[in-house]
N, C-alpha and C. Protein backbone atom coordinates (compact mmCIF):
# COMPACT_ATOMS: atom_id res chain seq x y z
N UNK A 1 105.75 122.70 80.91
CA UNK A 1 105.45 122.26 82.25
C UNK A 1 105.26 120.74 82.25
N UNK A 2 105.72 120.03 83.25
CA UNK A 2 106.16 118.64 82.97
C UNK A 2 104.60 118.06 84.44
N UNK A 3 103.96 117.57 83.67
CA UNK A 3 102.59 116.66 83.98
C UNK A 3 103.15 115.22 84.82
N UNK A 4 103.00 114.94 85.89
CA UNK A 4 103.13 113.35 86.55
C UNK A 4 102.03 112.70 85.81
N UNK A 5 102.62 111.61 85.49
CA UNK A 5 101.55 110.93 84.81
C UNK A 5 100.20 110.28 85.38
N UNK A 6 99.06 110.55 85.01
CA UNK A 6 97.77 109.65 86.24
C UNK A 6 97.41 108.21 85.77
N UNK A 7 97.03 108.10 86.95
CA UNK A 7 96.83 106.69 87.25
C UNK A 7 95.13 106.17 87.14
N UNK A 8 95.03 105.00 86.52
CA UNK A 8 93.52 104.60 86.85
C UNK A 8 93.64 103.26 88.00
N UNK A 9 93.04 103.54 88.73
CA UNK A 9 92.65 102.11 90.10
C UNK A 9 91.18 101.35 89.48
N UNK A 10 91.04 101.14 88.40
CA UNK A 10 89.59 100.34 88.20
C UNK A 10 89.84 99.06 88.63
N UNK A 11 88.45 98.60 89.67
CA UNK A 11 88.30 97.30 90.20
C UNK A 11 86.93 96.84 89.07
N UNK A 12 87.69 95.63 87.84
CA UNK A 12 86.81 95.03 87.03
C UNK A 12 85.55 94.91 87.81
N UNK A 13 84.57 94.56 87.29
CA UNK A 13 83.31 94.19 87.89
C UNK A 13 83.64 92.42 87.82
N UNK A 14 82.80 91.77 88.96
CA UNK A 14 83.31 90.52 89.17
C UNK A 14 82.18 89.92 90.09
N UNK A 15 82.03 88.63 89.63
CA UNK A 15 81.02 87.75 90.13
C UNK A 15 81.36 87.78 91.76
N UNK A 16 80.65 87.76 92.61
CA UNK A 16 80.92 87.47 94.46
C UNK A 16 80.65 86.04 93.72
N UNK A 17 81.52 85.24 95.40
CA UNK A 17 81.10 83.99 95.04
C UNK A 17 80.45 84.23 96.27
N UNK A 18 79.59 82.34 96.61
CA UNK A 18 78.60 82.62 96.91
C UNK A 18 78.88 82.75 98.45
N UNK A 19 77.64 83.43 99.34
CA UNK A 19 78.26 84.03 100.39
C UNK A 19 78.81 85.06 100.77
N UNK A 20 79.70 85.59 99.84
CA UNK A 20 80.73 86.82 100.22
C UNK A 20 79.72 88.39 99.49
N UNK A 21 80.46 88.81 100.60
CA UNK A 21 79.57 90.48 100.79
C UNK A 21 80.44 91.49 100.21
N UNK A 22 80.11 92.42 99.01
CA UNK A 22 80.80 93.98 98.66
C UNK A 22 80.70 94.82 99.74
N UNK A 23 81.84 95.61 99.46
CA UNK A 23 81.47 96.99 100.37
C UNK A 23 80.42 97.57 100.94
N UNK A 24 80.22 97.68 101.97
CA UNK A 24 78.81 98.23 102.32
C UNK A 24 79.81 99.69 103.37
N UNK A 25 79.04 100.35 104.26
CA UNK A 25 79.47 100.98 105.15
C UNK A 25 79.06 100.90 106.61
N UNK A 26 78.32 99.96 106.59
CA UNK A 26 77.63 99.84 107.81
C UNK A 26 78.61 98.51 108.60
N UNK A 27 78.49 98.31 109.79
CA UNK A 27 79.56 97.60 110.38
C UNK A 27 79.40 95.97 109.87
N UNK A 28 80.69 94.92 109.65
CA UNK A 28 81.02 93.92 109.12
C UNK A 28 79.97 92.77 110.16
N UNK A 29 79.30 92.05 109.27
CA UNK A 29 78.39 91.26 110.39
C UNK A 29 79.62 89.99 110.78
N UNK A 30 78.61 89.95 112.18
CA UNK A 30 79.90 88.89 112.35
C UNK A 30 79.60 87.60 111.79
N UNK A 31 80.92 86.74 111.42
CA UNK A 31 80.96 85.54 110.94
C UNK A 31 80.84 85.53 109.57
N UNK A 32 80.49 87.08 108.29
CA UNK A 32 80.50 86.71 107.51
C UNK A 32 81.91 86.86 106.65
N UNK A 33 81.33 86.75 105.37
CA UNK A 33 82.93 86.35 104.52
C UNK A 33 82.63 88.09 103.59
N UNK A 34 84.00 88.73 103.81
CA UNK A 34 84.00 89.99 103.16
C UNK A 34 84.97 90.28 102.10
N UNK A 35 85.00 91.00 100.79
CA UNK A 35 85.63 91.66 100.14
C UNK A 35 86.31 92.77 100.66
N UNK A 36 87.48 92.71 100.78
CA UNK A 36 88.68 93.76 101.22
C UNK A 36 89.78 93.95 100.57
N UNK A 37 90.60 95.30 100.86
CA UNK A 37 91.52 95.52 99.95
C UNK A 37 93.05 96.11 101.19
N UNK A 38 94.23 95.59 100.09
CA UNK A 38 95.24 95.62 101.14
C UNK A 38 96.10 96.84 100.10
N UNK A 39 96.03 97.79 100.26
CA UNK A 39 97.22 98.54 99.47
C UNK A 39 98.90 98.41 100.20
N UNK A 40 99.82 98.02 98.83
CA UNK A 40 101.31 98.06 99.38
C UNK A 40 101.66 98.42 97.98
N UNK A 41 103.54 97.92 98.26
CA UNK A 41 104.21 98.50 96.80
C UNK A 41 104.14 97.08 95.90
N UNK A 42 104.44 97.24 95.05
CA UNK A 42 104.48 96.12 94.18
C UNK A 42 105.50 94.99 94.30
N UNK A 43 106.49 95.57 94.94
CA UNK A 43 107.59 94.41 95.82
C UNK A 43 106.45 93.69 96.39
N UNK A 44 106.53 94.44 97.42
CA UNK A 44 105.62 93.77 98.70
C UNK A 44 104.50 92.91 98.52
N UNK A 45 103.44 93.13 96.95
CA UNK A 45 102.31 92.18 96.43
C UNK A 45 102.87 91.34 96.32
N UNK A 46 104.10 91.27 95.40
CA UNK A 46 104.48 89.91 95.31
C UNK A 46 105.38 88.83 96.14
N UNK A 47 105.50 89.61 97.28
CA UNK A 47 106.40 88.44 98.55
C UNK A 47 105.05 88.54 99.45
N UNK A 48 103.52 88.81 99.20
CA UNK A 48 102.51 88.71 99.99
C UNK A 48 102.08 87.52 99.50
N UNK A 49 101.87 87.57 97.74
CA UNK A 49 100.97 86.54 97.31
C UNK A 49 102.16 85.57 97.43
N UNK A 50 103.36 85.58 97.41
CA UNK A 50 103.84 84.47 97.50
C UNK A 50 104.10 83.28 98.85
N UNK A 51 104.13 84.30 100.18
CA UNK A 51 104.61 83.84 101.38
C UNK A 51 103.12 83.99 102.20
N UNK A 52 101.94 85.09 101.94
CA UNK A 52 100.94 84.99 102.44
C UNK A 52 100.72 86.67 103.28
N UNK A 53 99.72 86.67 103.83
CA UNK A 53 100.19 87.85 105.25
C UNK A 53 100.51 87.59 105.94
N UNK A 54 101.34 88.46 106.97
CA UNK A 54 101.88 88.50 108.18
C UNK A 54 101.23 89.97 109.01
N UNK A 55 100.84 89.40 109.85
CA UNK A 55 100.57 90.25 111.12
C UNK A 55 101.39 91.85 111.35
N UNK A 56 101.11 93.36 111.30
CA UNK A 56 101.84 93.78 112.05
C UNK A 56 102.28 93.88 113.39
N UNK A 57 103.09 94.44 113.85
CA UNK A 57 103.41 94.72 115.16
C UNK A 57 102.73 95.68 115.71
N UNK A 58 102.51 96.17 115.41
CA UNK A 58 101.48 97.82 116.21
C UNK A 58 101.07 98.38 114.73
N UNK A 59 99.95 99.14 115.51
CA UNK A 59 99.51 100.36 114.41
C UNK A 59 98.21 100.91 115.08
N UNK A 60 97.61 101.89 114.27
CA UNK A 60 96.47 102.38 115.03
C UNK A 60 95.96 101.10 115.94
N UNK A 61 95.63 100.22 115.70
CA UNK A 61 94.32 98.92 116.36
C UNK A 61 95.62 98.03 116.46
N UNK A 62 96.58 98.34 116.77
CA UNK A 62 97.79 97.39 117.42
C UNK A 62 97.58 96.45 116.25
N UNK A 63 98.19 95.32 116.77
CA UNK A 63 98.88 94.10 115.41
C UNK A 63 98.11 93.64 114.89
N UNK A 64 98.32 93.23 113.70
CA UNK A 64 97.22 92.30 112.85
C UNK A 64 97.75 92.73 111.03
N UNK A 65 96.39 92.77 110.63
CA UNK A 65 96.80 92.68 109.03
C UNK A 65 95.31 93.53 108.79
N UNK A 66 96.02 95.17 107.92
CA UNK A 66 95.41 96.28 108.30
C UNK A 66 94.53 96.18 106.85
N UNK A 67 93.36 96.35 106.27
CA UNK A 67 92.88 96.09 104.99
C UNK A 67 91.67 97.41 105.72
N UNK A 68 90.87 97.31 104.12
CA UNK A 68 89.64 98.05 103.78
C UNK A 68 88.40 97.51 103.28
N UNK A 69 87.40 97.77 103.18
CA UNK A 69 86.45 97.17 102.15
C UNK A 69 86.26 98.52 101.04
N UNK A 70 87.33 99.63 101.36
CA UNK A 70 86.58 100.41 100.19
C UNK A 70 88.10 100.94 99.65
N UNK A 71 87.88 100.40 98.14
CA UNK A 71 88.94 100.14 97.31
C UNK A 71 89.68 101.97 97.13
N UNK A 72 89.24 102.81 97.11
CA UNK A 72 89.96 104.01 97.54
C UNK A 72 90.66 104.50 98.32
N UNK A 73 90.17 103.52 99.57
CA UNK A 73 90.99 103.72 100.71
C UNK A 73 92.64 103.50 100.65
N UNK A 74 92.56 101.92 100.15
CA UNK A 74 93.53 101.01 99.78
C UNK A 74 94.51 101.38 98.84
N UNK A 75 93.89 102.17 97.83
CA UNK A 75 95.02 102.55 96.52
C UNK A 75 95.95 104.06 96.80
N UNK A 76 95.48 104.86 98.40
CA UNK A 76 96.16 105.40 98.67
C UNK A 76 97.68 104.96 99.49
N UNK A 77 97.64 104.04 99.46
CA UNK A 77 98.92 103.29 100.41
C UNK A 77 99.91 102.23 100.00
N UNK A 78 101.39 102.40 100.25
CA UNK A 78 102.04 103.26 101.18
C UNK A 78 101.83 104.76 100.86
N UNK A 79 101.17 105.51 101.96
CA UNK A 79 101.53 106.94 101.58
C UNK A 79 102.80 107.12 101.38
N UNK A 80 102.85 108.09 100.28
CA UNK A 80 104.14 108.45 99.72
C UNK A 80 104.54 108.13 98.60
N UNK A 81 104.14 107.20 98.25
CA UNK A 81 104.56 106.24 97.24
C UNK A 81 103.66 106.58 95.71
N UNK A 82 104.52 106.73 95.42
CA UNK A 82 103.81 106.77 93.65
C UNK A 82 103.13 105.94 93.16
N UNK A 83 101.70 106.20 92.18
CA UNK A 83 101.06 105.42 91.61
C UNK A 83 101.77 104.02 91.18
N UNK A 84 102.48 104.71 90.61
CA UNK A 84 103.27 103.45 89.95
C UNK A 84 103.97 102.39 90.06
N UNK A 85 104.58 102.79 91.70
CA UNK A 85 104.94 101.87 92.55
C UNK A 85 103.96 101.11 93.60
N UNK A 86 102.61 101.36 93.46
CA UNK A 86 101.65 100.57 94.28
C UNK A 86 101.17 99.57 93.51
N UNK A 87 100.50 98.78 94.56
CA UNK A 87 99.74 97.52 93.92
C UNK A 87 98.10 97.19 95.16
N UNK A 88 97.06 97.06 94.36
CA UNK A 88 96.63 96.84 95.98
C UNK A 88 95.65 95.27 95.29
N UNK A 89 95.80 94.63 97.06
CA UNK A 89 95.75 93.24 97.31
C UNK A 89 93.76 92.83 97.20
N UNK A 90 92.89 92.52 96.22
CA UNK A 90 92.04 91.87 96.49
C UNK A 90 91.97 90.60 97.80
N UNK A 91 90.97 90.50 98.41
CA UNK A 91 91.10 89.22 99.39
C UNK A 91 89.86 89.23 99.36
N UNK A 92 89.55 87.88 100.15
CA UNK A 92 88.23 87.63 101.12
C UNK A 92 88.80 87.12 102.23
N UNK A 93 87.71 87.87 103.27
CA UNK A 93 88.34 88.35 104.77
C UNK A 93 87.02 87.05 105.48
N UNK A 94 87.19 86.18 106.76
CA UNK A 94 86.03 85.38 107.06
C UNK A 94 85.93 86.64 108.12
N UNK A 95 85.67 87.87 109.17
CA UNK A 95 85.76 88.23 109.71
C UNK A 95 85.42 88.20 111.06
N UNK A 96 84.97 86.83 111.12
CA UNK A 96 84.33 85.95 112.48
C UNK A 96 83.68 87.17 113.53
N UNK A 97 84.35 87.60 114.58
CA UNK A 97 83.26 88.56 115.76
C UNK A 97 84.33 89.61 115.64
N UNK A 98 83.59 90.71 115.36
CA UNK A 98 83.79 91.85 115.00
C UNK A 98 83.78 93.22 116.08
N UNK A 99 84.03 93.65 115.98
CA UNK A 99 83.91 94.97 117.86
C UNK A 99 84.74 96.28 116.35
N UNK A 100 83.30 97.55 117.15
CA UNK A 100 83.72 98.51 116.38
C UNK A 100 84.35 99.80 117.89
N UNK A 101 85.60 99.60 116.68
CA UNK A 101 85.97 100.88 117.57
C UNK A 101 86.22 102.01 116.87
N UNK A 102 85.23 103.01 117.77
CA UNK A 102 84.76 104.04 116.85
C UNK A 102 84.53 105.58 117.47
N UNK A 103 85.47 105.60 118.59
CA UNK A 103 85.80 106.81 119.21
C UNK A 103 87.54 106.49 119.61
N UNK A 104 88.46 107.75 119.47
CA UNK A 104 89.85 107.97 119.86
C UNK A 104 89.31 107.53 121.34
N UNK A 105 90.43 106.95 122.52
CA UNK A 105 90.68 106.63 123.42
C UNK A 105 89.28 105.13 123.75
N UNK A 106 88.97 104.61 122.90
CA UNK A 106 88.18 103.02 123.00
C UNK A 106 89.30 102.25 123.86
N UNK A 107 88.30 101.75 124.73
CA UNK A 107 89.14 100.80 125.80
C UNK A 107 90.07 99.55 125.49
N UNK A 108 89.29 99.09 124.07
CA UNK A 108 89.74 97.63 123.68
C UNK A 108 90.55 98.03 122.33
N UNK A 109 90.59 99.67 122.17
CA UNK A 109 91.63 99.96 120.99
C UNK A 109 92.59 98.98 119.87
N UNK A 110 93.56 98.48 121.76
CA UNK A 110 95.00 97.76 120.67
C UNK A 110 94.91 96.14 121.50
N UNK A 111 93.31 96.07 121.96
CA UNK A 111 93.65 94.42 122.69
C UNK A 111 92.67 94.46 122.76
N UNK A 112 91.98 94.21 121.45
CA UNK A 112 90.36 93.48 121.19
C UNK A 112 90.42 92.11 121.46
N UNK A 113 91.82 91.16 120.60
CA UNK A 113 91.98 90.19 120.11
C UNK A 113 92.65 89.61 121.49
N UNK A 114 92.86 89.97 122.66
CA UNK A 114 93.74 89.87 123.85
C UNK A 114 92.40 89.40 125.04
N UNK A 115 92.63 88.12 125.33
CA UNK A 115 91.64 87.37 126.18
C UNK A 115 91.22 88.12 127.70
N UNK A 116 92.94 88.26 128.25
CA UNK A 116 93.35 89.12 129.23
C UNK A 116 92.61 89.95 130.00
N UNK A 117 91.73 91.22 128.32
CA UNK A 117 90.91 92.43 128.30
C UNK A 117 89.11 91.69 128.54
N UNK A 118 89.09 90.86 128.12
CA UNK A 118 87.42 90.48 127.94
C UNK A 118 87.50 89.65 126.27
N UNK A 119 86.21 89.17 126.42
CA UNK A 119 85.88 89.28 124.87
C UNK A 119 86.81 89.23 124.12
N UNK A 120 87.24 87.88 122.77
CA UNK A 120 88.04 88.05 121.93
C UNK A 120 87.25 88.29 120.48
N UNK A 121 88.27 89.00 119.85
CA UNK A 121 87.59 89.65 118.53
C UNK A 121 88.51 88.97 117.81
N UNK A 122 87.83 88.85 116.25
CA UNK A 122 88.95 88.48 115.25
C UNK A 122 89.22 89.38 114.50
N UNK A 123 88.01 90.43 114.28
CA UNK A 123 88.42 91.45 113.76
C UNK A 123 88.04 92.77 113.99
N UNK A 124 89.28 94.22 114.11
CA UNK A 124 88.76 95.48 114.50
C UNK A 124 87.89 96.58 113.33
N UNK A 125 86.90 96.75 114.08
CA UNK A 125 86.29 97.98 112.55
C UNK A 125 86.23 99.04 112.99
N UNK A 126 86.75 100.07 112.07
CA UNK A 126 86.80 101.59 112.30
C UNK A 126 85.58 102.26 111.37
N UNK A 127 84.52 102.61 111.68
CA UNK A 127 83.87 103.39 110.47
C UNK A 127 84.01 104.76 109.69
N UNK A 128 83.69 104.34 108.96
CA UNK A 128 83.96 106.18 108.17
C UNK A 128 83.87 107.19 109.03
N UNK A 129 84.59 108.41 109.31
CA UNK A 129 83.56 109.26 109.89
C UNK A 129 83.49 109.47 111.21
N UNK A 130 84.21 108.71 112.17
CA UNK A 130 84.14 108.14 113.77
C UNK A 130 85.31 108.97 114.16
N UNK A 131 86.46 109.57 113.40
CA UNK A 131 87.59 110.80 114.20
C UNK A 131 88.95 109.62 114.62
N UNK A 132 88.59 108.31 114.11
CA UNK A 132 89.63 107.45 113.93
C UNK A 132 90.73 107.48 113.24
N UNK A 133 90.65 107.51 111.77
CA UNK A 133 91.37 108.12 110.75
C UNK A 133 91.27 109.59 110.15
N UNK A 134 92.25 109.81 109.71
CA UNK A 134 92.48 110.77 108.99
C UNK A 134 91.27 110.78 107.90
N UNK A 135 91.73 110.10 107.10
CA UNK A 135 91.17 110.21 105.40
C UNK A 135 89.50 110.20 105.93
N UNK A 136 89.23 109.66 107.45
CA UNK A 136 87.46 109.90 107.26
C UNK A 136 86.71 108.47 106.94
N UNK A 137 87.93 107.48 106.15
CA UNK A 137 87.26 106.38 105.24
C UNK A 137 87.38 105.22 106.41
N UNK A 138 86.75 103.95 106.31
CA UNK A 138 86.49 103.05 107.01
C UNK A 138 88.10 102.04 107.31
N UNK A 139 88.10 101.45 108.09
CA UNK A 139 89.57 100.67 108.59
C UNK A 139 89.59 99.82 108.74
N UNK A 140 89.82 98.15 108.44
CA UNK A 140 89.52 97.08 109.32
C UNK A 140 91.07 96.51 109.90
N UNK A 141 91.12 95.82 111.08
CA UNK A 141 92.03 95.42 111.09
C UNK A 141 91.97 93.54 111.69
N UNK A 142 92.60 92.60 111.29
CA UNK A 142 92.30 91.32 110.81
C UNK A 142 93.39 90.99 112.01
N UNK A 143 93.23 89.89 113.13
CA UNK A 143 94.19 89.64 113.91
C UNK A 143 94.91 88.41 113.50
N UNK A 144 94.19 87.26 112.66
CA UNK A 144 94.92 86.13 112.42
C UNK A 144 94.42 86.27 110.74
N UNK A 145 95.57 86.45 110.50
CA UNK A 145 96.24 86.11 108.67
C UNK A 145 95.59 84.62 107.64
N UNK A 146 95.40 83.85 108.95
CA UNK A 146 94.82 82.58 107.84
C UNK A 146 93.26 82.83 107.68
N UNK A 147 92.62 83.80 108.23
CA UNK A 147 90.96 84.05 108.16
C UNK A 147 91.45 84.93 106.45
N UNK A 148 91.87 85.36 105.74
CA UNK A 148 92.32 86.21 104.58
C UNK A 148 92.41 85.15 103.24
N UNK A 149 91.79 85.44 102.54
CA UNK A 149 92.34 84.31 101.07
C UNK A 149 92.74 85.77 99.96
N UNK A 150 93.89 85.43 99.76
CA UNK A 150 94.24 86.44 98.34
C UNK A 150 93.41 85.92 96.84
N UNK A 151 92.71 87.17 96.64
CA UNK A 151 92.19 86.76 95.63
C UNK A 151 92.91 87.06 93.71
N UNK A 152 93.55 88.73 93.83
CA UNK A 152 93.88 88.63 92.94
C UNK A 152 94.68 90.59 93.29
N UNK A 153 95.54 90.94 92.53
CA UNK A 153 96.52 91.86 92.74
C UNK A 153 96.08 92.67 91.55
N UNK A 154 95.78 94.02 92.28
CA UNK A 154 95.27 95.58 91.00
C UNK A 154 96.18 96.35 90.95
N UNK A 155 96.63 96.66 89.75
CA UNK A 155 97.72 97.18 88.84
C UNK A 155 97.39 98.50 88.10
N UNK A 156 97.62 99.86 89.00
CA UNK A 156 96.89 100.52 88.26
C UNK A 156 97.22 100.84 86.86
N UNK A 157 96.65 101.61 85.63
CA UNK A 157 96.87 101.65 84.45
C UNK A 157 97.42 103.05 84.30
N UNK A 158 98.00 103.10 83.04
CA UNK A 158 98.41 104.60 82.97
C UNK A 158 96.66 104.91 81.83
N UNK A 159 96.73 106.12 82.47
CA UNK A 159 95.44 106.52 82.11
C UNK A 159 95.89 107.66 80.62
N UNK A 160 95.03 107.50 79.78
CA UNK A 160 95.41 108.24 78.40
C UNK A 160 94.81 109.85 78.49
N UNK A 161 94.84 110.23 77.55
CA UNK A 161 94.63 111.83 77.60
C UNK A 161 93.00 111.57 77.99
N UNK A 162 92.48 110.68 76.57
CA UNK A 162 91.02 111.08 76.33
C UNK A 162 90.12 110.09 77.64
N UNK A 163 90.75 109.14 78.36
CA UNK A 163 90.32 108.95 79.51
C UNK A 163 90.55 109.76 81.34
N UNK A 164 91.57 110.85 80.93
CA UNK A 164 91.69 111.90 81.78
C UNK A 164 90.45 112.98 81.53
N UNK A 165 90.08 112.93 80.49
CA UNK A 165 89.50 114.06 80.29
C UNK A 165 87.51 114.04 80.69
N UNK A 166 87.48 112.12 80.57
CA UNK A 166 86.44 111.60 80.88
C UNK A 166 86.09 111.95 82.27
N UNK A 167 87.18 110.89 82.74
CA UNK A 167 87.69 111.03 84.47
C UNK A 167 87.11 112.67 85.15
N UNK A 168 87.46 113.39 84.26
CA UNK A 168 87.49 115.06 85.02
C UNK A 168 85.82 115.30 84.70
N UNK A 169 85.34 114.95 83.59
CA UNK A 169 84.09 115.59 83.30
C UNK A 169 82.51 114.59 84.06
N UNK A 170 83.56 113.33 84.60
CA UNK A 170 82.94 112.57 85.64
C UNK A 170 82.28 112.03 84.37
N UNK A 171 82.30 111.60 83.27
CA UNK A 171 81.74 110.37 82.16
C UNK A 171 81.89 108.97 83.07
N UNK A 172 80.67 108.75 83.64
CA UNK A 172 81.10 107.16 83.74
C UNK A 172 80.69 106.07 82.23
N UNK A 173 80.36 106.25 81.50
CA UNK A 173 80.25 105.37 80.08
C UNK A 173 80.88 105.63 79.47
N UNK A 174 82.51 105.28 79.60
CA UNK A 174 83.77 105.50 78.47
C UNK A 174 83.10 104.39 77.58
N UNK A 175 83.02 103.91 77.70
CA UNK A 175 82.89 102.13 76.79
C UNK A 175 81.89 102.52 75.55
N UNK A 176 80.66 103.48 76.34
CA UNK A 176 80.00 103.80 75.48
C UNK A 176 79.90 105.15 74.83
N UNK A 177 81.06 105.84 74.55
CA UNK A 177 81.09 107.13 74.49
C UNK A 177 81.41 106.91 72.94
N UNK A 178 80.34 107.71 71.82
CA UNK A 178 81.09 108.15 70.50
C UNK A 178 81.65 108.79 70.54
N UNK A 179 83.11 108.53 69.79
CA UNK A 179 83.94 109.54 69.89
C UNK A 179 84.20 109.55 67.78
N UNK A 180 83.93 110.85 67.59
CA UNK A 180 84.06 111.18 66.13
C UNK A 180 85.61 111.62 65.79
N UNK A 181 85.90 110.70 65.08
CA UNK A 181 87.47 110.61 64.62
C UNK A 181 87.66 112.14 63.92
N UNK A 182 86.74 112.88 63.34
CA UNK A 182 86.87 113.54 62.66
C UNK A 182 87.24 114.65 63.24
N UNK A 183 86.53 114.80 64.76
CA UNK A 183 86.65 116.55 65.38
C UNK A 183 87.91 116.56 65.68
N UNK A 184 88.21 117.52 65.56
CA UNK A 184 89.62 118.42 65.88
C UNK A 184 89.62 119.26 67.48
């Protein structure tokens, strides 16, 4: 029986610089500077880090540049796409004034960022849990691309037997695990 091979998504542990905020779940304060994650294919990381982001055209929260603060979210996307062909995008997001939309049919849905409607936002937040998404997990969506700094591109690893086996038995101290050469 032929096994797909698994994947590890580990995000190193890493100094914040100063100012910038980890994942939390509670809504993005406004004006501060956030850790977010952009999942694409590995083409796509590298004509991102090279040319920058670009805005979509529509999507759930209409146009902008669609990221996460919670790195699980991110390493599922493009759906469809094989481990192996993903890459997902570290950044820091400035997220200036923020508006959560957090019920299906929200008035300012796909024109937060649209003067037109009221109130301009720079950025949309979906929370975990709100019947927004599917997966349940949190959403942000970013209307102008130069508030974003790329910080650095995650590559997942091919994961080995004896770290599958960790993975399953939920070991978080691989690093510190004896492992006796001798057992069979």
């Amino acid at each position: 029986m032929y096994h797909h091979p698994s994947y590890l998504w580990k995000e190193d542990d890493f100094q914040l610089p100063y100012g910038v905020r980890k994942c939390g779940h509670g809504q993005p304060n406004c004006g501060q500077t956030y850790v977010m994650y952009h999942g694409t294919t590995r083409t796509k990381a590298k004509a991102i880090r090279r040319e920058g982001f670009r805005q979509s055209t529509d999507g759930m929260l209409g146009g902008g540049v669609y990221l996460s603060r919670d790195l699980n979210k991110a390493r599922k996307y493009p759906i469809g796409t094989p481990d192996s062909q993903r890459a997902v995008i570290r950044v820091k997001v400035r997220v200036g004034n923020v508006i959560a939309i957090n019920y299906q049919g929200h008035p300012r849905r796909k024109n937060w960022h649209d003067s037109r409607y009221g109130k301009v936002y720079d950025t949309a937040w979906c929370p975990p849990d709100c019947g927004m998404t599917r997966s349940g997990m949190e959403e942000d969506c970013v209307w102008d691309p130069s508030r974003i700094t790329i910080a650095k591109c995650i590559i997942p690893t091919r994961a080995s037997a004896f770290t599958r086996i960790c993975a399953a038995t939920n070991s978080l101290e691989l690093k510190y695990f004896n492992f006796d050469a001798n057992f069979v």
